[in-house]
N, C-alpha and C. Protein backbone atom coordinates (compact mmCIF):
# COMPACT_ATOMS: atom_id res chain seq x y z
N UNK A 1 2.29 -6.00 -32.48
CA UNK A 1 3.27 -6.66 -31.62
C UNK A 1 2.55 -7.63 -30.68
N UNK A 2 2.73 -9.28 -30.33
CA UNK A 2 2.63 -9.76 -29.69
C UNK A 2 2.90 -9.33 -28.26
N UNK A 3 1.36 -9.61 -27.28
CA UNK A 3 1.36 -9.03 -25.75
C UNK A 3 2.73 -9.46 -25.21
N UNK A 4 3.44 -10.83 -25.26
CA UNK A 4 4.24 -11.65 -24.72
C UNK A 4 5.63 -10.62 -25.23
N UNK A 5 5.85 -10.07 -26.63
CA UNK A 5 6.73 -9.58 -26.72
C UNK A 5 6.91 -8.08 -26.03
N UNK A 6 5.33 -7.05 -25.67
CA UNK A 6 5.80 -6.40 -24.99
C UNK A 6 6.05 -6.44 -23.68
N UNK A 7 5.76 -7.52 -22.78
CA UNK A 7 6.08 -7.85 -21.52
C UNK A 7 7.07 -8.11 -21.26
N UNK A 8 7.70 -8.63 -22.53
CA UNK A 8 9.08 -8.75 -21.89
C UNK A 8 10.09 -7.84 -22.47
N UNK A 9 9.40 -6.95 -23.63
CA UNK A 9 10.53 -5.92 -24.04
C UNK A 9 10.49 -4.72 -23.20
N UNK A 10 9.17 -4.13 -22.73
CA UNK A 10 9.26 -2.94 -21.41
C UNK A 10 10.45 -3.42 -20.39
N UNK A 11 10.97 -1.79 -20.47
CA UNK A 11 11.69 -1.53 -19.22
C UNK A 11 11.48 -0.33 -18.90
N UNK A 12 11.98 0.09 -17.54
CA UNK A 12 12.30 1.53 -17.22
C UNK A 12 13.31 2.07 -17.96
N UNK A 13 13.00 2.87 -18.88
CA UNK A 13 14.00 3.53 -19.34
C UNK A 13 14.60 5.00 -18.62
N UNK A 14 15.81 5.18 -18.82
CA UNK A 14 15.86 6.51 -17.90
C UNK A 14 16.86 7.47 -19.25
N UNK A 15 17.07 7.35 -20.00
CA UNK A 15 17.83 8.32 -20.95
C UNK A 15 17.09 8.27 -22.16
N UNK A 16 16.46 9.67 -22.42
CA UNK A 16 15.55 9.81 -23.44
C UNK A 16 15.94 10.87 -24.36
N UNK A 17 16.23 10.96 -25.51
CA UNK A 17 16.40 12.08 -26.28
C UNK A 17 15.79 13.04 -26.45
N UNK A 18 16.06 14.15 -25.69
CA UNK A 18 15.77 15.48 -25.17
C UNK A 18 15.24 16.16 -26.90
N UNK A 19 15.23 15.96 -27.94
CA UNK A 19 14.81 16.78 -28.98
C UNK A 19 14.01 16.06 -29.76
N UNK A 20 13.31 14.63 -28.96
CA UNK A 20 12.08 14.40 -29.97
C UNK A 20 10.85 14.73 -29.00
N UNK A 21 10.14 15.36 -30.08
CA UNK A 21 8.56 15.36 -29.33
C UNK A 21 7.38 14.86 -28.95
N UNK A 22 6.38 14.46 -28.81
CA UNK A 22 5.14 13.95 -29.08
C UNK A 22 3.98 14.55 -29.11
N UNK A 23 3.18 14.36 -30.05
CA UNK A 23 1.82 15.27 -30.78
C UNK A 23 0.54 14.63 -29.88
N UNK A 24 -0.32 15.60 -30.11
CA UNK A 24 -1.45 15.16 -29.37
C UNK A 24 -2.01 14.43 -29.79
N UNK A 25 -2.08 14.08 -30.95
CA UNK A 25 -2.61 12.64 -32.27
C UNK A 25 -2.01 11.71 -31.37
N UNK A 26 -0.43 11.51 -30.93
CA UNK A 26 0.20 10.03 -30.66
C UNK A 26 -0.49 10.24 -29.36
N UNK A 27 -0.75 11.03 -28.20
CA UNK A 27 -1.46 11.35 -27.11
C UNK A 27 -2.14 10.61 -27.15
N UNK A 28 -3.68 10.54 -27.97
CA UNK A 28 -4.84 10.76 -28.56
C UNK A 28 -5.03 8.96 -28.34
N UNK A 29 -4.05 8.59 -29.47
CA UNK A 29 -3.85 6.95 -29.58
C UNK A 29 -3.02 6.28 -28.03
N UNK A 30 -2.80 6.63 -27.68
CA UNK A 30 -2.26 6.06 -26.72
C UNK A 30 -2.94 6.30 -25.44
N UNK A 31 -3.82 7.36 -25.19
CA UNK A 31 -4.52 7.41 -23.79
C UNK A 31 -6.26 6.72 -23.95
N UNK A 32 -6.03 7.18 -25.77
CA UNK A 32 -7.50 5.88 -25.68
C UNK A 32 -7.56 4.35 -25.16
N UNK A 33 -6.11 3.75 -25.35
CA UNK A 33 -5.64 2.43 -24.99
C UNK A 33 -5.82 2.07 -23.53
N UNK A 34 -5.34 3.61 -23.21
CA UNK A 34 -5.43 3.46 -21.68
C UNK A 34 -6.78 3.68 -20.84
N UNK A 35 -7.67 4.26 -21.19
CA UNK A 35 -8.75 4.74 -21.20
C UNK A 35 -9.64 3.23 -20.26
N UNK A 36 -9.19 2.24 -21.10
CA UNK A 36 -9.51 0.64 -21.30
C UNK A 36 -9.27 -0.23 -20.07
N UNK A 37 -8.68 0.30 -18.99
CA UNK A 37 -7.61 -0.10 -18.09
C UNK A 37 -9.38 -0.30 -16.66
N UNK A 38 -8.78 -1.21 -16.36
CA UNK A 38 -9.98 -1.75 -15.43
C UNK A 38 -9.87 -0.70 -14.19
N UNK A 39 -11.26 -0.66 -13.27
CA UNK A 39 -11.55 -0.16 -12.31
C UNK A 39 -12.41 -0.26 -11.22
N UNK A 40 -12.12 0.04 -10.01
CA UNK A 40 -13.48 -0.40 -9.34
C UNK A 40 -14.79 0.55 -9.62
N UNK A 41 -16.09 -0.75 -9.90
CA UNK A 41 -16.93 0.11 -10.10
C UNK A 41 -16.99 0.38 -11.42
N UNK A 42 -15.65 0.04 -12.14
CA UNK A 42 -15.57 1.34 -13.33
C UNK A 42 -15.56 2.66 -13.32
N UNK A 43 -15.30 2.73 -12.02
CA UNK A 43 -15.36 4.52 -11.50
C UNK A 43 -14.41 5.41 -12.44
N UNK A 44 -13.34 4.63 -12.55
CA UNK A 44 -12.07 5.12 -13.66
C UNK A 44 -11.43 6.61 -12.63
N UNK A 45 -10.67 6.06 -11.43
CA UNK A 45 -10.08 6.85 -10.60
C UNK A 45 -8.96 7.63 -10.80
N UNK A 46 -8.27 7.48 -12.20
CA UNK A 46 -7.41 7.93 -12.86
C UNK A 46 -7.68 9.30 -13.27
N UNK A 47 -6.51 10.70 -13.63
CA UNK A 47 -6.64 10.98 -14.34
C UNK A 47 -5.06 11.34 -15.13
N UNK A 48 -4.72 12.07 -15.83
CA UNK A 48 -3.65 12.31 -16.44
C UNK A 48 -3.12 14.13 -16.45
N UNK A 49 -1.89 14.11 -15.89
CA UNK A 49 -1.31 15.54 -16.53
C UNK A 49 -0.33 14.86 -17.57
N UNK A 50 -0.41 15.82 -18.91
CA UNK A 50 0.72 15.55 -19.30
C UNK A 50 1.55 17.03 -19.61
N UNK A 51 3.45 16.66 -19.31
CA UNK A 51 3.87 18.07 -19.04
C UNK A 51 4.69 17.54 -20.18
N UNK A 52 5.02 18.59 -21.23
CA UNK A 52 5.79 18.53 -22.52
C UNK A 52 6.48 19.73 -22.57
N UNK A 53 6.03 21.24 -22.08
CA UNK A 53 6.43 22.35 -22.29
C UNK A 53 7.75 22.19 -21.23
N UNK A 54 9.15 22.74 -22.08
CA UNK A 54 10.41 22.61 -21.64
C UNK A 54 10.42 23.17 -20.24
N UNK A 55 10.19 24.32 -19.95
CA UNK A 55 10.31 25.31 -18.39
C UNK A 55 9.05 24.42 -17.64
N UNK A 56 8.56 23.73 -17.98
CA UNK A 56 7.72 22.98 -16.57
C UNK A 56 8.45 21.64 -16.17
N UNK A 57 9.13 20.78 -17.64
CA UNK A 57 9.65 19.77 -17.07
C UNK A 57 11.00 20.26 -16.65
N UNK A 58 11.88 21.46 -16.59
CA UNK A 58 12.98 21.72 -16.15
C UNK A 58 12.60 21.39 -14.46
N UNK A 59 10.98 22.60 -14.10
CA UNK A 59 10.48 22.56 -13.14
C UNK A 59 10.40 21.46 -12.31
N UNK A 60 9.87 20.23 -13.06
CA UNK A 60 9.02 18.66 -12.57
C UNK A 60 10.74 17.95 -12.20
N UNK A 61 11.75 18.84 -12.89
CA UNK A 61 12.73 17.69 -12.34
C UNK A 61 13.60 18.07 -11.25
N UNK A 62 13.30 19.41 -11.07
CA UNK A 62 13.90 19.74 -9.34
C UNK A 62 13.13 19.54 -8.35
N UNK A 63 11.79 19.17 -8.63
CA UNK A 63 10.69 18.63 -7.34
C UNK A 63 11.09 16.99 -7.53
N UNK A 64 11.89 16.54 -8.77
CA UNK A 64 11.74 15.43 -8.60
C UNK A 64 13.19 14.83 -8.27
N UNK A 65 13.70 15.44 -7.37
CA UNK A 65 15.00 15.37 -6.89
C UNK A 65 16.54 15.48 -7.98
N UNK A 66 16.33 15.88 -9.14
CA UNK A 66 16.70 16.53 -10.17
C UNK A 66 17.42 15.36 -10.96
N UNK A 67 16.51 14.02 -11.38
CA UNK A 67 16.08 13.00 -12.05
C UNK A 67 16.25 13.65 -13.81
N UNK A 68 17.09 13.25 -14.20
CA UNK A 68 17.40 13.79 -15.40
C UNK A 68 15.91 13.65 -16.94
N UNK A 69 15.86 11.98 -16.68
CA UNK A 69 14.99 11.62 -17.93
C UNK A 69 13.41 12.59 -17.18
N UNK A 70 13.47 12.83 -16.32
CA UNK A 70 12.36 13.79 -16.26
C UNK A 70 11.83 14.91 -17.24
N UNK A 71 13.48 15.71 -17.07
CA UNK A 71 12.78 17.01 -18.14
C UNK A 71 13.75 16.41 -19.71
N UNK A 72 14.59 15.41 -19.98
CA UNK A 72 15.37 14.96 -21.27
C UNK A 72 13.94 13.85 -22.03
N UNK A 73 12.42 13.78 -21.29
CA UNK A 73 11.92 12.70 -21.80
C UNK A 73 11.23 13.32 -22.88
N UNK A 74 10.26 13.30 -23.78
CA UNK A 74 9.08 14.11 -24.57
C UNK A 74 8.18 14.25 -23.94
N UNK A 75 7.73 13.82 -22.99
CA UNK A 75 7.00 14.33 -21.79
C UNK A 75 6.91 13.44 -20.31
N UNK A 76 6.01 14.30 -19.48
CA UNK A 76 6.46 13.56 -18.11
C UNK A 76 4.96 13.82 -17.70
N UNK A 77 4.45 12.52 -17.32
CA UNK A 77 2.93 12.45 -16.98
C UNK A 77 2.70 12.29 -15.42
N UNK A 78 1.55 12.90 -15.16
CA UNK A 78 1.92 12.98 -13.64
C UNK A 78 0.24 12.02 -13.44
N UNK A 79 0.38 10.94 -13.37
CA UNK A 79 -1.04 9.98 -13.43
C UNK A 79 -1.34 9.92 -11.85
N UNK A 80 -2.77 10.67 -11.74
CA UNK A 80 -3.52 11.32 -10.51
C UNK A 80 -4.76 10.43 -10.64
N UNK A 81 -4.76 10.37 -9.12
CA UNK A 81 -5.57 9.66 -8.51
C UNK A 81 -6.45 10.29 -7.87
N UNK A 82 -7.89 9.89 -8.20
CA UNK A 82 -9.19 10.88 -8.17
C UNK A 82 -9.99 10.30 -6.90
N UNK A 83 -9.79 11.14 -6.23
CA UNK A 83 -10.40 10.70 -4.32
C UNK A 83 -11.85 10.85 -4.40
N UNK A 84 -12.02 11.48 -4.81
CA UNK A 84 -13.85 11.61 -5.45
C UNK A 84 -14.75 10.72 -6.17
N UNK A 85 -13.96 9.88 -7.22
CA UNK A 85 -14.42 8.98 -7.95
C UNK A 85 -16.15 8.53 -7.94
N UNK A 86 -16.22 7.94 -6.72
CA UNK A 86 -17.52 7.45 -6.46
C UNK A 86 -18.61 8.88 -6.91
N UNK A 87 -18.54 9.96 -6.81
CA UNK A 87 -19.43 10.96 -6.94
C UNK A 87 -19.46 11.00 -8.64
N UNK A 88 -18.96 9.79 -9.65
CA UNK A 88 -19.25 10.38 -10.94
C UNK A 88 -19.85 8.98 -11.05
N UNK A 89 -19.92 8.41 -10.29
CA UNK A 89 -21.24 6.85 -10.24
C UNK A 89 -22.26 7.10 -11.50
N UNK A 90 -23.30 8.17 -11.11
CA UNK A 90 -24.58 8.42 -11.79
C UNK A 90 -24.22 8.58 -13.20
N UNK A 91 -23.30 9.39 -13.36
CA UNK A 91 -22.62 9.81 -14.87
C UNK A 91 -22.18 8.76 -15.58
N UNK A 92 -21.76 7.62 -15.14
CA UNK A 92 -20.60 6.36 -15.77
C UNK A 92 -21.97 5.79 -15.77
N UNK A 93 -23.03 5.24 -14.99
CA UNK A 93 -24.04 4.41 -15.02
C UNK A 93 -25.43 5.00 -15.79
N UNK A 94 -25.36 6.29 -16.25
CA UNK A 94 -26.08 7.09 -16.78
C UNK A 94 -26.88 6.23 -17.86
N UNK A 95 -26.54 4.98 -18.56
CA UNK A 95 -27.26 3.84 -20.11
C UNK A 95 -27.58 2.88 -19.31
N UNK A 96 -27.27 2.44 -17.55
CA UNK A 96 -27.70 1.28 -17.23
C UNK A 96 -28.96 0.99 -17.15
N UNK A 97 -29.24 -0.09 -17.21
CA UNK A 97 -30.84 -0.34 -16.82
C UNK A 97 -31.00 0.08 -15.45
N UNK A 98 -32.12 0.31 -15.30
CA UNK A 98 -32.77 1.91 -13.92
C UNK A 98 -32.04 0.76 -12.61
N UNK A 99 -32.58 -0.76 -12.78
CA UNK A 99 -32.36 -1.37 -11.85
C UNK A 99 -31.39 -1.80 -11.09
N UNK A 100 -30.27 -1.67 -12.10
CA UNK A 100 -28.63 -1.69 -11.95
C UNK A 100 -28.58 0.00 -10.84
N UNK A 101 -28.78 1.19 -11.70
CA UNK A 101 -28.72 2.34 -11.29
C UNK A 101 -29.12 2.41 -9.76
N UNK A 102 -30.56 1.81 -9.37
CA UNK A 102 -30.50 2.19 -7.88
C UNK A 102 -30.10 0.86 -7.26
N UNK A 103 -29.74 0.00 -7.32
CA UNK A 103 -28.66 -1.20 -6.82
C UNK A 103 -27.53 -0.10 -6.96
N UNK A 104 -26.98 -0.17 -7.57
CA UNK A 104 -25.28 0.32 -7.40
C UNK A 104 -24.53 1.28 -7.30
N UNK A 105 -25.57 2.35 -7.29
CA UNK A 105 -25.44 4.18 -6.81
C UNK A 105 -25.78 4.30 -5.36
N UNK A 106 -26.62 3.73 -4.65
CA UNK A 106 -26.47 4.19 -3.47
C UNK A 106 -25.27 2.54 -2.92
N UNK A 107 -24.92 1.67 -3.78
CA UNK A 107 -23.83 1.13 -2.75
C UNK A 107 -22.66 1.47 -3.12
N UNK A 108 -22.44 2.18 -3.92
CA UNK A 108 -21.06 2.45 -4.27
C UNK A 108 -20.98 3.84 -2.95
N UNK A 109 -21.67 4.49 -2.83
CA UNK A 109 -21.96 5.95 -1.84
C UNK A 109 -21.66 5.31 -0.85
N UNK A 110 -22.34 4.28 -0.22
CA UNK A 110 -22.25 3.87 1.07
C UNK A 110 -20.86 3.44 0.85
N UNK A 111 -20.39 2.78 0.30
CA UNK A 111 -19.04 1.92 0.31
C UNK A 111 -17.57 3.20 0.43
N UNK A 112 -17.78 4.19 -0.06
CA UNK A 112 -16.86 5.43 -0.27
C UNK A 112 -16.44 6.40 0.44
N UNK A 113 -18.60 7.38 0.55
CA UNK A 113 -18.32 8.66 0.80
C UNK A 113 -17.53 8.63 2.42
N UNK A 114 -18.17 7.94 3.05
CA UNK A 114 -17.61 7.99 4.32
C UNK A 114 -16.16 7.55 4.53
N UNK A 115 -15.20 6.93 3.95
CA UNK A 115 -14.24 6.07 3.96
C UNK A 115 -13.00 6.88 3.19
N UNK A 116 -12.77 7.60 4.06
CA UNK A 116 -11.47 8.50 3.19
C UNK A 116 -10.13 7.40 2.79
N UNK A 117 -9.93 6.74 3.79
CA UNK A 117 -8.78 5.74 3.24
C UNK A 117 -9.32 4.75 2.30
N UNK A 118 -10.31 4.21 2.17
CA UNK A 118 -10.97 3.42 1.47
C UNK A 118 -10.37 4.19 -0.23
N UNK A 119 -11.01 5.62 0.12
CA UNK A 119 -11.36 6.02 -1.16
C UNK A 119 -9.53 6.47 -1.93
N UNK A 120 -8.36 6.88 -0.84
CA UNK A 120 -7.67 6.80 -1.28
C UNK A 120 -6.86 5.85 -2.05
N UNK A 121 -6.89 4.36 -1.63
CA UNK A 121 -6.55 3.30 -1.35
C UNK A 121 -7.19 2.98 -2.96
N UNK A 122 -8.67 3.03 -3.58
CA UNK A 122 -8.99 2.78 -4.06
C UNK A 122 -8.31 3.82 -5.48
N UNK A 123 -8.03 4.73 -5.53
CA UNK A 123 -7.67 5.76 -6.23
C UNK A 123 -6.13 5.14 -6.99
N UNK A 124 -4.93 4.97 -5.52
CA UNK A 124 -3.85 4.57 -5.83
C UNK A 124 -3.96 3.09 -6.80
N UNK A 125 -4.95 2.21 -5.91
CA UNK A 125 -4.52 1.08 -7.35
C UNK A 125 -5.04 1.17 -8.52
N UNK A 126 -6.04 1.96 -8.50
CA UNK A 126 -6.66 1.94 -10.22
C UNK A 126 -5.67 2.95 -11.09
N UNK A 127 -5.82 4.06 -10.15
CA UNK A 127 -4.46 4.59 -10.98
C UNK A 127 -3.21 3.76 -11.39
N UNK A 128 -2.74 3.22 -10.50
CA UNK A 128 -1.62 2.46 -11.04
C UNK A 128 -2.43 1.19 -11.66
N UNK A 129 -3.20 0.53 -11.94
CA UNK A 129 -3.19 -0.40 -12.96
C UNK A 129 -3.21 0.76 -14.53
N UNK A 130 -3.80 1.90 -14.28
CA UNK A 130 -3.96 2.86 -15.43
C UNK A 130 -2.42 2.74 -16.05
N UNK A 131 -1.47 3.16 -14.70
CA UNK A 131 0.04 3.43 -15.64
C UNK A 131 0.78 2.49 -16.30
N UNK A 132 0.01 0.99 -15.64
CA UNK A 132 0.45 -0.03 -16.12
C UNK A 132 0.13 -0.27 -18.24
N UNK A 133 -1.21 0.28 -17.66
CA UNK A 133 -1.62 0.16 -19.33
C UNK A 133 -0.94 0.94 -19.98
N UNK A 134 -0.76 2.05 -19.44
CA UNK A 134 0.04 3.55 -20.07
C UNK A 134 1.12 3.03 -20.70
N UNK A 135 2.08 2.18 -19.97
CA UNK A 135 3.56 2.14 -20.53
C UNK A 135 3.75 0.61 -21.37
N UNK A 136 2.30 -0.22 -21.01
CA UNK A 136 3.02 -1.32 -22.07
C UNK A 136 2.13 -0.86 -23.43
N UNK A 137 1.39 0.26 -23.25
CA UNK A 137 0.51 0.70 -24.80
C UNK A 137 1.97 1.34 -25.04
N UNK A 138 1.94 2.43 -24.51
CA UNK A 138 3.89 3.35 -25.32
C UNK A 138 4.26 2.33 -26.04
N UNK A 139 4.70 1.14 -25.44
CA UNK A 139 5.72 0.57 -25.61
C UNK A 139 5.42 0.06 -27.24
N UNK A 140 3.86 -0.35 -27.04
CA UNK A 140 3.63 -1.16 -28.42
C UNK A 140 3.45 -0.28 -29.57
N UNK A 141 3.45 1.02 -28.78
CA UNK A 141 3.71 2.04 -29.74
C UNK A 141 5.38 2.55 -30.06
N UNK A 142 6.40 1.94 -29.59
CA UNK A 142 7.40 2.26 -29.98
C UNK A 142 8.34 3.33 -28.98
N UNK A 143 7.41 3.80 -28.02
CA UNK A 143 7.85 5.10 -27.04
C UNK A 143 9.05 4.01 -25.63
N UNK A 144 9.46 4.57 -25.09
CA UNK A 144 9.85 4.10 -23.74
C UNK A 144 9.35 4.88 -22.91
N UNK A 145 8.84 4.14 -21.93
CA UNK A 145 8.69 4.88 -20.08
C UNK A 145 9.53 4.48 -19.19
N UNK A 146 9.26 5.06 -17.81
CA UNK A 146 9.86 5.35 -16.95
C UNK A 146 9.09 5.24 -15.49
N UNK A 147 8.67 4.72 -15.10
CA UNK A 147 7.70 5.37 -13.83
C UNK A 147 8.55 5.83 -12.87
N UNK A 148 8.03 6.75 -11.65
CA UNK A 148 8.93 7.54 -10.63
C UNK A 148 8.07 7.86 -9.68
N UNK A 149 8.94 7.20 -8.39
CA UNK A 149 7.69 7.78 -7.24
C UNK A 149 9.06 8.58 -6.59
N UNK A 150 9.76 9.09 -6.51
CA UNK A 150 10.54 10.05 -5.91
C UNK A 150 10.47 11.47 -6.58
N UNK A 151 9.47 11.68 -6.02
CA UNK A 151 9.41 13.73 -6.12
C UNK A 151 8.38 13.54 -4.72
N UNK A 152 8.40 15.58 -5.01
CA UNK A 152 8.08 16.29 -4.09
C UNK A 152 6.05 15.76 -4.06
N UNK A 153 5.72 15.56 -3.78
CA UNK A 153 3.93 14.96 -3.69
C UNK A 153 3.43 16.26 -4.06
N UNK A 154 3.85 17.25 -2.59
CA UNK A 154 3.37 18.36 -2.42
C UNK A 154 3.91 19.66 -3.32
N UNK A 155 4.80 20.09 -4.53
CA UNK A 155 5.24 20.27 -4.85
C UNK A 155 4.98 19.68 -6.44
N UNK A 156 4.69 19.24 -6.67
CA UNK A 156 4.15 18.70 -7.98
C UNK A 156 2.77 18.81 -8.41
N UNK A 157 2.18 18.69 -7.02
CA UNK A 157 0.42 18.70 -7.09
C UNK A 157 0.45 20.69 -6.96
N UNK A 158 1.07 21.24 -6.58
CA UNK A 158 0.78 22.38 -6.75
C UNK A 158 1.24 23.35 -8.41
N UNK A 159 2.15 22.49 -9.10
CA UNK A 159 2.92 22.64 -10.38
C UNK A 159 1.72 22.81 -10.83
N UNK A 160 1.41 21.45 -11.11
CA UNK A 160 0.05 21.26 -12.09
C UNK A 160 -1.31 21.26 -12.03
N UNK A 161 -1.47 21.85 -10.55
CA UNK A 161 -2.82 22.26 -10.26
C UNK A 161 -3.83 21.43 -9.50
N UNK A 162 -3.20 20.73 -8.80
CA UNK A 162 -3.75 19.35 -8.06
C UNK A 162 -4.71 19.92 -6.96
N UNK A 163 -6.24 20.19 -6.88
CA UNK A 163 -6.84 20.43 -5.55
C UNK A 163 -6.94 18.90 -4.80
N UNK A 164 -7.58 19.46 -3.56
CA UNK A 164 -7.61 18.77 -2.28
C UNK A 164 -8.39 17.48 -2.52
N UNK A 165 -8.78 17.19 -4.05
CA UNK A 165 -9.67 15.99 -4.53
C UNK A 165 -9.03 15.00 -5.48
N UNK A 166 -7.50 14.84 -5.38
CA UNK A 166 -6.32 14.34 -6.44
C UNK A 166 -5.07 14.40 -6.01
N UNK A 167 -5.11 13.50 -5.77
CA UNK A 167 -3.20 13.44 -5.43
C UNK A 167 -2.68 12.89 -6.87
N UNK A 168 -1.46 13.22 -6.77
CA UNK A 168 -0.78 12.36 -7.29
C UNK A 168 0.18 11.60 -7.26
N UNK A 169 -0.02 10.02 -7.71
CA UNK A 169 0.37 8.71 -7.41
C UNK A 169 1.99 8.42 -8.42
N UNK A 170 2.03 8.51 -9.10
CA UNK A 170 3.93 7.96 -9.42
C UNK A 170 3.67 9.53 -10.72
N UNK A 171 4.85 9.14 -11.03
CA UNK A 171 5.26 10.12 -12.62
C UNK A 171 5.72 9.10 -13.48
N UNK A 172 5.43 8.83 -14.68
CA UNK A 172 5.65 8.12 -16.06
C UNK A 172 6.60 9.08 -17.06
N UNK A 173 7.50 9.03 -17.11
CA UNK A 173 8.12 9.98 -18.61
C UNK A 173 7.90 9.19 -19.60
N UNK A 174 7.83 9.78 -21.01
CA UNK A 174 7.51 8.79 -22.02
C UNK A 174 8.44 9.51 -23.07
N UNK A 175 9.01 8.65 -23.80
CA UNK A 175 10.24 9.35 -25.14
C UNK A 175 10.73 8.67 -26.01
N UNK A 176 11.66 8.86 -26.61
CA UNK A 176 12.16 8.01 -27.19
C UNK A 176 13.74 7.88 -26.00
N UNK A 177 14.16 6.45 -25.93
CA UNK A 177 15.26 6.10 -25.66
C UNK A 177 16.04 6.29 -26.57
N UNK A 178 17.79 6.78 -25.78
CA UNK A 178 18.82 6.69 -25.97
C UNK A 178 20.05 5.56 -25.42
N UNK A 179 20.73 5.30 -25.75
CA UNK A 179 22.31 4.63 -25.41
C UNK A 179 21.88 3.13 -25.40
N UNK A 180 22.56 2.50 -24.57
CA UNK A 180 22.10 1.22 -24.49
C UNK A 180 21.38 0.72 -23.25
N UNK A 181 20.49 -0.28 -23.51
CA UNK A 181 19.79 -0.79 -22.48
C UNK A 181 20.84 -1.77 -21.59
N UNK A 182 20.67 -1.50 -20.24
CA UNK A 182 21.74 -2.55 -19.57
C UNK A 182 20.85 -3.78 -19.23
N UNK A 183 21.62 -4.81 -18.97
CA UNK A 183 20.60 -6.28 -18.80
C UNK A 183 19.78 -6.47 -17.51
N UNK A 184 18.70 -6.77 -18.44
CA UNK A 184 17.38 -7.00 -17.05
C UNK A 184 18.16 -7.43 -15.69
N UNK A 185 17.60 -6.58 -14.56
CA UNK A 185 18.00 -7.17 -13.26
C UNK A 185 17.61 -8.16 -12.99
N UNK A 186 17.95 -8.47 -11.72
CA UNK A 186 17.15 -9.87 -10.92
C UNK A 186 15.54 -9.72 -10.71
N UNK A 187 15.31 -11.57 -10.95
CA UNK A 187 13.88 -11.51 -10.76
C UNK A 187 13.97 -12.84 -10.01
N UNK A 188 13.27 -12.75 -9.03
CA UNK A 188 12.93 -13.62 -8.01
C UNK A 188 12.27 -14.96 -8.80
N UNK A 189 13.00 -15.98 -8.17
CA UNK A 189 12.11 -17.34 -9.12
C UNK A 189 10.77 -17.62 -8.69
N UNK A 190 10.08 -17.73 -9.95
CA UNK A 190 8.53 -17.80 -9.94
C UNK A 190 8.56 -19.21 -8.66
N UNK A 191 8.67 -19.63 -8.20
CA UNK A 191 8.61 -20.59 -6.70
C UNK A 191 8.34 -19.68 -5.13
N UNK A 192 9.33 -18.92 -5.44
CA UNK A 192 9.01 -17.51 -4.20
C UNK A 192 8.07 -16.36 -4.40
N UNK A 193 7.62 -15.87 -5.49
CA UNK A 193 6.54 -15.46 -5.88
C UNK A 193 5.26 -15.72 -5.89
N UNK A 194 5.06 -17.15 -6.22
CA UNK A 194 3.89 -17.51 -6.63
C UNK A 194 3.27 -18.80 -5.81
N UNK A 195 2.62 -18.56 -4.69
CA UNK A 195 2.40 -19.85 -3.93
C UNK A 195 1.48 -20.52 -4.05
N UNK A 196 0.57 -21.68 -3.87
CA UNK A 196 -0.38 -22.30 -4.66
C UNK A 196 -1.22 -22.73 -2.92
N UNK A 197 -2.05 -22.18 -3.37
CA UNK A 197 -3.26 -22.28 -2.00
C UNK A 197 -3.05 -21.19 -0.47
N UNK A 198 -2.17 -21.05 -0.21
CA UNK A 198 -1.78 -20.14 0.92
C UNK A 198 -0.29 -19.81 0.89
N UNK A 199 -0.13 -19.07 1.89
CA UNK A 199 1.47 -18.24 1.56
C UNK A 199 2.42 -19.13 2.11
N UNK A 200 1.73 -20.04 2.98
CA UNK A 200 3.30 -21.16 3.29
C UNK A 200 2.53 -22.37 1.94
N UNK A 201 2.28 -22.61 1.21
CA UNK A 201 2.13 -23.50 0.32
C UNK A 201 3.65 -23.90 -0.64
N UNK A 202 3.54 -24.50 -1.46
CA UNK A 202 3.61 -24.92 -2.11
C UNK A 202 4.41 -24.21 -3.53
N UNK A 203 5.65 -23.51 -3.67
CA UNK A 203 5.79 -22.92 -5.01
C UNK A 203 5.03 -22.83 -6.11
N UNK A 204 4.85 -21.99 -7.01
CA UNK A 204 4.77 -22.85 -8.40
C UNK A 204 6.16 -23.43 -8.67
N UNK A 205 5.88 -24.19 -9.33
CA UNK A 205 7.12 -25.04 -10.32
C UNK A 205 6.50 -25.78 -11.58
N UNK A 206 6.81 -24.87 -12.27
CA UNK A 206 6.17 -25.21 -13.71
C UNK A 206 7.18 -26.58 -14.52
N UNK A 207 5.99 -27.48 -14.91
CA UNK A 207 7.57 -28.62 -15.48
C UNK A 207 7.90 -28.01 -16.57
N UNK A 208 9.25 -28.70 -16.81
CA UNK A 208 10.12 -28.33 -18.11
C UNK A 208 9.32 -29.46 -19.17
């Protein structure tokens, strides 16, 4: 599938047919895709729950204010954000040349350990560029997602086992869609979006 066609065929889907499943093979192919997804550092601040077993997503959808395509999806991923990251430096840089290694292990330390918001801050966007990859790979795989930041934080991270080194950042369901898709909402014209040199500049305005 052309990138252009899945950018514009993703949506949030929210009605998923509650009796198809997904195997750890389609898992397998689809989190390697994601795997790929940029980071600072390359620290790769991401990680993944995925909940498929019926009595946990019944569970995931009363913490999640009782959001239907939650527990009706083939599963519901809870993509966590790793506050620690910087401490697997040595491990990710483990083939660099030595000289890279002590350049960029003790500045990634300095840049982190001390900096709890830093390090959260840093967690939330890599994770979310992760879910970004997550749902336009589904997609080119044929699945629909969903992302969801309305549940319980505290209440979800205790479901699936979240210690004091991982939050977790949105929920993704992934499934197959049902019924019909309703028509794309509003999107702000690329002129108010996109400004050219500073924020009072200049629109884009692409010619016809």
């Amino acid at each position: 599938m052309e990138f252009s066609d899945v950018v514009s065929g993703r949506r949030s889907v929210k009605s998923y047919d509650a009796a198809h499943t997904i195997s750890d093979d389609q898992l397998a192919t689809l989190f390697d895709r994601v795997s790929l997804s940029p980071s600072s550092f390359n620290l790769q601040h991401w990680r993944f729950v995925v909940v498929r077993d019926a009595q946990r997503k019944a569970a995931m959808r009363k913490l999640s204010y009782g959001q239907e395509q939650v527990e009706n999806a083939s599963a519901c991923i809870v993509v966590v954000g790793r506050l620690v990251a910087h401490e697997d430096a040595p491990t990710i840089m483990a083939e660099a040349p030595q000289s890279v290694r002590e350049s960029l292990i003790p500045m990634i330390n300095g840049l982190y350990a001390d900096n709890a918001a830093l390090r959260r801050d840093e967690a939330i966007r890599s994770a979310s560029l992760a879910a970004m990859t997550l749902m336009h790979a589904a997609y080119d795989m044929g699945y629909a997602t969903g992302p969801l930041i309305g549940f319980d934080s505290k209440g979800v991270s205790e479901l699936v086992g979240l210690d004091a080194n991982h939050i977790p950042v949105m929920l993704v369901v992934l499934g197959k869609q049902t019924g019909t898709m309703r028509p794309r909402s509003f999107r702000h014209p690329l002129g108010d979006i996109v400004k050219l040199e500073a924020m009072d500049g200049a629109g884009l305005s692409p010619s016809d």
